[in-house]
Protein backbone atom coordinates (compact mmCIF):
# COMPACT_ATOMS: atom_id res chain seq x y z
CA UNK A 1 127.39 70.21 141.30
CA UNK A 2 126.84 66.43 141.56
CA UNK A 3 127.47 64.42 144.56
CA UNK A 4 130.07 62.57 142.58
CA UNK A 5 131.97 65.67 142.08
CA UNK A 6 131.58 67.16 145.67
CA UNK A 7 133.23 63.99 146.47
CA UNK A 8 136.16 64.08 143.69
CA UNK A 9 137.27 67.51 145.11
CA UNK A 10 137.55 66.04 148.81
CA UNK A 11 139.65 62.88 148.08
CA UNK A 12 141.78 65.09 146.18
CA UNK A 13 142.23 67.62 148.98
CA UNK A 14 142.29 65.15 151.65
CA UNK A 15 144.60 63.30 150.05
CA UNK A 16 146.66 65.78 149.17
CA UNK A 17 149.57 65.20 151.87
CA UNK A 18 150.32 61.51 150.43
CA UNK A 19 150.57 63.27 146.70
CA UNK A 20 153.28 66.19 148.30
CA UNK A 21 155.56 63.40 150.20
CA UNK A 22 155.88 61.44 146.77
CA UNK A 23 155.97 64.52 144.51
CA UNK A 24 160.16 64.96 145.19
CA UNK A 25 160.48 61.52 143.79
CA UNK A 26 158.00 61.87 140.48
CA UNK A 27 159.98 64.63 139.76
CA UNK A 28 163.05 63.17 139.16
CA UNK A 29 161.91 60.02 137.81
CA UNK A 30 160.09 62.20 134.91
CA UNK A 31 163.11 64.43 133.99
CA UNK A 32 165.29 61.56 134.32
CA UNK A 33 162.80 59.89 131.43
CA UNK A 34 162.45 63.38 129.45
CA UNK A 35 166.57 63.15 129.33
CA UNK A 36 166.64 59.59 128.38
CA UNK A 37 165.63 60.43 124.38
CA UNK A 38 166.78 63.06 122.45
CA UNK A 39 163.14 64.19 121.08
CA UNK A 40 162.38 65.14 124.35
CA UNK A 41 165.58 66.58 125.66
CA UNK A 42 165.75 68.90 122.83
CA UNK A 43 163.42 71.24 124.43
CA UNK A 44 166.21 71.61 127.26
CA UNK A 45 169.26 73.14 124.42
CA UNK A 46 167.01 74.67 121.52
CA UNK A 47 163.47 75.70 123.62
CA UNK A 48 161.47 73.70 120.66
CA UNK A 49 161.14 69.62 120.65
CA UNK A 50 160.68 70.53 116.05
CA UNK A 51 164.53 71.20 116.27
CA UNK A 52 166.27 68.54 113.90
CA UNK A 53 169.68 69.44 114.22
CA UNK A 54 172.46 67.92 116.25
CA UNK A 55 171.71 67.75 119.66
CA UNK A 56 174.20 66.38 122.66
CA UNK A 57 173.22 61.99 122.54
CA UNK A 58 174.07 61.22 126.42
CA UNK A 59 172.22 64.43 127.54
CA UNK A 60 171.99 64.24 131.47
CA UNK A 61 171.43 66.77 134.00
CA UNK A 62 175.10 67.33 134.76
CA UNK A 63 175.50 68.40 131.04
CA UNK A 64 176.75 71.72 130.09
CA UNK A 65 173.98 72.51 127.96
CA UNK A 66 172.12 72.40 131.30
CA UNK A 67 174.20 73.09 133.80
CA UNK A 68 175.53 76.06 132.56
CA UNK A 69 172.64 78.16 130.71
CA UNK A 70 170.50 80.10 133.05
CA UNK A 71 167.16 79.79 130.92
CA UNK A 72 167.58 76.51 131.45
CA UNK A 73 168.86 75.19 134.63
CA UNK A 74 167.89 71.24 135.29
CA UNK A 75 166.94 72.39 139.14
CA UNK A 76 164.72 75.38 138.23
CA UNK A 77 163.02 73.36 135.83
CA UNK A 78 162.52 70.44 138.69
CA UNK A 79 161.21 73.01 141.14
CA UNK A 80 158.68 74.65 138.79
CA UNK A 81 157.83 71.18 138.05
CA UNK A 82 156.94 70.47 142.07
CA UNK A 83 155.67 73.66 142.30
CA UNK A 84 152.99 72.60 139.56
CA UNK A 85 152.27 68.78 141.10
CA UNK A 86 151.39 70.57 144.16
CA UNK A 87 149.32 72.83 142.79
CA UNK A 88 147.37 70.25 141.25
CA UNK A 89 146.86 69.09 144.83
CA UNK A 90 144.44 72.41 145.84
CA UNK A 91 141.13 73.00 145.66
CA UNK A 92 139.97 72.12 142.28
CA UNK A 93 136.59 73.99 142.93
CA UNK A 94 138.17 77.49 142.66
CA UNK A 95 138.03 79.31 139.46
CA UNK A 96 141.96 80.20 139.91
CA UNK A 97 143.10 76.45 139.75
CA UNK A 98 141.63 75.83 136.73
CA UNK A 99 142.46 79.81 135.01
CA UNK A 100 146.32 78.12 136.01
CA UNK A 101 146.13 74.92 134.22
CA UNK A 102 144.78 76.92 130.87
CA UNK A 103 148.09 78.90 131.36
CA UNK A 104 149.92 75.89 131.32
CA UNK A 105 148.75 75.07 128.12
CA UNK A 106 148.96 78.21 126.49
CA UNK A 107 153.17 78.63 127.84
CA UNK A 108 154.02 75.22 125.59
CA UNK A 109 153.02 76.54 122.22
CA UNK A 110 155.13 79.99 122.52
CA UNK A 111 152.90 82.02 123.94
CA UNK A 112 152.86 84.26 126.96
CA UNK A 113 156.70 83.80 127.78
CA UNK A 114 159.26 86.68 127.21
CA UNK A 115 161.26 83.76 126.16
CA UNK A 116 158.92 81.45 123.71
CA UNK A 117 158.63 77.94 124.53
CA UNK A 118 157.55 75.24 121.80
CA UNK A 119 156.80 71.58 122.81
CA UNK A 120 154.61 69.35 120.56
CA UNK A 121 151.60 67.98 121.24
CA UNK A 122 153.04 64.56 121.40
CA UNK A 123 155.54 65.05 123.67
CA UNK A 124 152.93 67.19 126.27
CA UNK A 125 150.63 63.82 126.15
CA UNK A 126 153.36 61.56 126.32
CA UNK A 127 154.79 63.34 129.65
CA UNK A 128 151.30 63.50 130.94
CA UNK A 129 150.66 59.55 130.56
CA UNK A 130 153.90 59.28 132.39
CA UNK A 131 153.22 61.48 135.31
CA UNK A 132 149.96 59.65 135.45
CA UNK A 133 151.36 56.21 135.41
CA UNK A 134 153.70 57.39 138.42
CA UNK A 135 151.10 58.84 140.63
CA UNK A 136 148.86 56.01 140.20
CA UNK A 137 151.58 53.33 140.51
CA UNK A 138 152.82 55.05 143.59
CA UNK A 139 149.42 55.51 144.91
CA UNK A 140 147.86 52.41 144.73
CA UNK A 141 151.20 50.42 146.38
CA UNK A 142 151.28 53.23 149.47
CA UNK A 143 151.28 50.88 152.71
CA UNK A 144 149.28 53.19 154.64
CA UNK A 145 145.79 54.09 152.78
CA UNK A 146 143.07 52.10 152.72
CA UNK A 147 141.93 50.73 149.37
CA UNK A 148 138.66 52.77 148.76
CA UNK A 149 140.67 55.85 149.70
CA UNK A 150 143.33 54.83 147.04
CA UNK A 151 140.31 54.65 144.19
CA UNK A 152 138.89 57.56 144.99
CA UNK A 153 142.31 59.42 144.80
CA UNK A 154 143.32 58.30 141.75
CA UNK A 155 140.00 58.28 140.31
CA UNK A 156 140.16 62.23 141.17
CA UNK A 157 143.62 62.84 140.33
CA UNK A 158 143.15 61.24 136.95
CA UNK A 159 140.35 63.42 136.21
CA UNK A 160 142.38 66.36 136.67
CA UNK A 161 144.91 65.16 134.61
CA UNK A 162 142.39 64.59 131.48
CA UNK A 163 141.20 68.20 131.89
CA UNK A 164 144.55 69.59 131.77
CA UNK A 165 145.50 67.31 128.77
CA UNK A 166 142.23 69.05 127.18
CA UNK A 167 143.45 72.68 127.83
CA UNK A 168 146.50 71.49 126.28
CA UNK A 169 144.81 70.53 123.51
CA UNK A 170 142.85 73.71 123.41
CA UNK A 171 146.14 76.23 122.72
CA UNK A 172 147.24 73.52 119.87
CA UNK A 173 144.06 72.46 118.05
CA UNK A 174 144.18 75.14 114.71
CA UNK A 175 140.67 74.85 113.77
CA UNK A 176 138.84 78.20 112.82
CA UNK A 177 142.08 79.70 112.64
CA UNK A 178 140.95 82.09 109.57
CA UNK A 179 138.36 83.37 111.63
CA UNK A 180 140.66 84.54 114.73
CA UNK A 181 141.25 88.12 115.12
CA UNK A 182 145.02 89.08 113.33
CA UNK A 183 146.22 90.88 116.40
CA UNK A 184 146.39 89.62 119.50
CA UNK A 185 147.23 90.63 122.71
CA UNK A 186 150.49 88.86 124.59
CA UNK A 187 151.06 89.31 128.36
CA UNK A 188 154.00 87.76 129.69
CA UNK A 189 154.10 87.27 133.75
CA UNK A 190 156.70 85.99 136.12
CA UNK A 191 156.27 82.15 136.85
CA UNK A 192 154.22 81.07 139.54
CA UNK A 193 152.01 84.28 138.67
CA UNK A 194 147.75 84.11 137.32
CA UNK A 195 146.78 87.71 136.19
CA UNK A 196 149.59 89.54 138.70
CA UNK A 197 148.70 87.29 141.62
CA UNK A 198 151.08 84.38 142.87
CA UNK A 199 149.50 80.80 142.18
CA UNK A 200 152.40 78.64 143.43
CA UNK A 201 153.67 77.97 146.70
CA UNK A 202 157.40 78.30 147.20
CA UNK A 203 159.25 75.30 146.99
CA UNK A 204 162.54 74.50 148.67
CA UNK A 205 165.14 72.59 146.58
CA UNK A 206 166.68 71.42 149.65
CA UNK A 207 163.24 69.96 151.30
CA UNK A 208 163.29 66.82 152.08
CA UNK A 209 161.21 63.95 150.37
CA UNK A 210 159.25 63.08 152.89
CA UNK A 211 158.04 66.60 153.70
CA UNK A 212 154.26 67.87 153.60
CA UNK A 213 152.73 71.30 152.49
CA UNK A 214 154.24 74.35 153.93
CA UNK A 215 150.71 75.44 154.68
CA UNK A 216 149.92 72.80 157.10
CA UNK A 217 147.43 69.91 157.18
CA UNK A 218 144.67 69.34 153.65
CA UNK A 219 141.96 71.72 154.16
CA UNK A 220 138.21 70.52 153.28
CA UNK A 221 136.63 72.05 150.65
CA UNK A 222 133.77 74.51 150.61
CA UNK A 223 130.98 73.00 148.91
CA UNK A 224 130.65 74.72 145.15
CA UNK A 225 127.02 75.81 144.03
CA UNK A 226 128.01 75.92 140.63
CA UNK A 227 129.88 74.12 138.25
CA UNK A 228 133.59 75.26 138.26
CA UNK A 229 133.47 75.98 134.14
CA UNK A 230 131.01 78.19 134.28
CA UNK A 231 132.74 81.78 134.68
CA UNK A 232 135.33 80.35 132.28
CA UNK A 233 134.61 83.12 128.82
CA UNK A 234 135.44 82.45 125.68
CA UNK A 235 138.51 84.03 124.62
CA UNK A 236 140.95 84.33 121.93
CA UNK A 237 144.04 81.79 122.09
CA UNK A 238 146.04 85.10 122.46
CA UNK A 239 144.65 85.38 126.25
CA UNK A 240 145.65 82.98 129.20
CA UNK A 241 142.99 84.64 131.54
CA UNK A 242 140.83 87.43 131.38
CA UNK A 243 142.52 90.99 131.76
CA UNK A 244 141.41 92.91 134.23
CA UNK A 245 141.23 96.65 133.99
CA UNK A 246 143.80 99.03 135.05
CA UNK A 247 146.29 96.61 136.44
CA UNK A 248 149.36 94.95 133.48
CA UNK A 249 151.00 92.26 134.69
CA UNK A 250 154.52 91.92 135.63
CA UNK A 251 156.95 91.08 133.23
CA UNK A 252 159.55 87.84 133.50
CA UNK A 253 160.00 84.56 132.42
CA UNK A 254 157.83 81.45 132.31
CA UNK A 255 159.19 78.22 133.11
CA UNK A 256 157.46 75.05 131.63
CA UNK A 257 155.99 71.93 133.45
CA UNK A 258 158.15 69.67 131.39
């Protein structure tokens, strides 16, 4: 792996405890956007943003189409969302980080989930660009890092973000459909869970903003021999990871990033 990318991986990780103290705040400045229009809150009463029927116009988080449905709870879907930021904030050079973000994509187009989730393509870019914008606004104005450290974060961070964008892209794109297998295999695994194994740390709702990670100080990285891609197979859009033999995974409900 190139210098370039040795280095990526350690601003990102280093860095990673200025990321976690603003992550409370990104969180509620994107649901507060994805609430603002009704494309977007749709997802939130129906579980599909294609829904054109009548949907609530002053949606908020307070509203009983929230509040009140336990799919759907405004605070579970803020903590999975935090849950997610900070996972972006780990070691990109393990296999397991980037098995996770493939997951992601594949839980937005209804598959995977005991409880089928659909959110266009549009809107999944759209909330990316935002998150993006946040993080680098928020970055780049913190009082306390030095400039080259700021560039280098968000230089990383936005690379992340375009791969993940891509594996979104992967679970939507239909081309060579008529060549794809007509049965496939669905899994379905509790949230915060990669092939039976928990991915996400446990977050608090009542932590405070300015808290760090509840595994202590940014560990540096191990230095990867090979590229982080490579053990990645080719697999049918029916699979989020590989299966591994003998062992199902547990069943339960997804929750989406956004």
């Amino acid at each position: 792996m190139s210098t370039a990318k040795i280095y990526d991986i350690e601003a990102l990780i280093t860095g990673s405890k200025y990321i976690k103290q603003l992550i409370p705040a990104i969180v509620n400045i994107v649901y507060h956007k994805l609430l603002q229009y009704d494309i977007t809150a749709r997802a939130f009463e129906t579980r599909s943003t294609s829904y054109e029927g009548p949907v609530d116009p002053s949606l908020t988080e307070n509203s009983p189409q929230i509040a009140n449905s336990g799919l759907l709870k405004i605070m579970h879907r803020k903590m999975f969302l935090r849950a997610y930021l900070n996972k972006l904030c780990s070691d990109p050079s393990t296999m397991e980080f980037w098995y996770y973000l493939d997951k992601v994509g594949m839980m937005h187009v209804g598959r995977g989930r005991e409880h089928p989730l659909h959110v266009e393509y549009v809107h999944i870019g759209a909330c990316l660009g935002f998150i993006q914008d946040t993080l680098t606004e928020a970055l780049l104005s913190h009082p306390r890092i030095k400039m080259d450290r700021k560039i280098a974060l968000v230089k990383a961070l936005n690379k992340v973000i375009w791969i993940q964008n891509d594996l979104f892209a992967k679970w939507y794109v239909r081309d060579g459909d008529e060549f794809r297998e007509e049965m496939e295999v669905h899994q379905y695994e509790k949230e915060g869970y990669l092939d039976g194994h928990k991915v996400l740390d446990d977050i608090e709702e009542d932590r405070s903003e300015g808290s760090g990670s509840s595994n202590g100080g940014p560990r540096s990285p191990a230095t990867p021999k090979t590229c982080p891609f490579s053990g990645i197979p080719i697999r049918a859009k029916g699979e989020a990871s590989p299966p591994k033999a003998g062992k199902q995974s547990p069943e339960g409900e997804e929750t989406p990033v956004a």
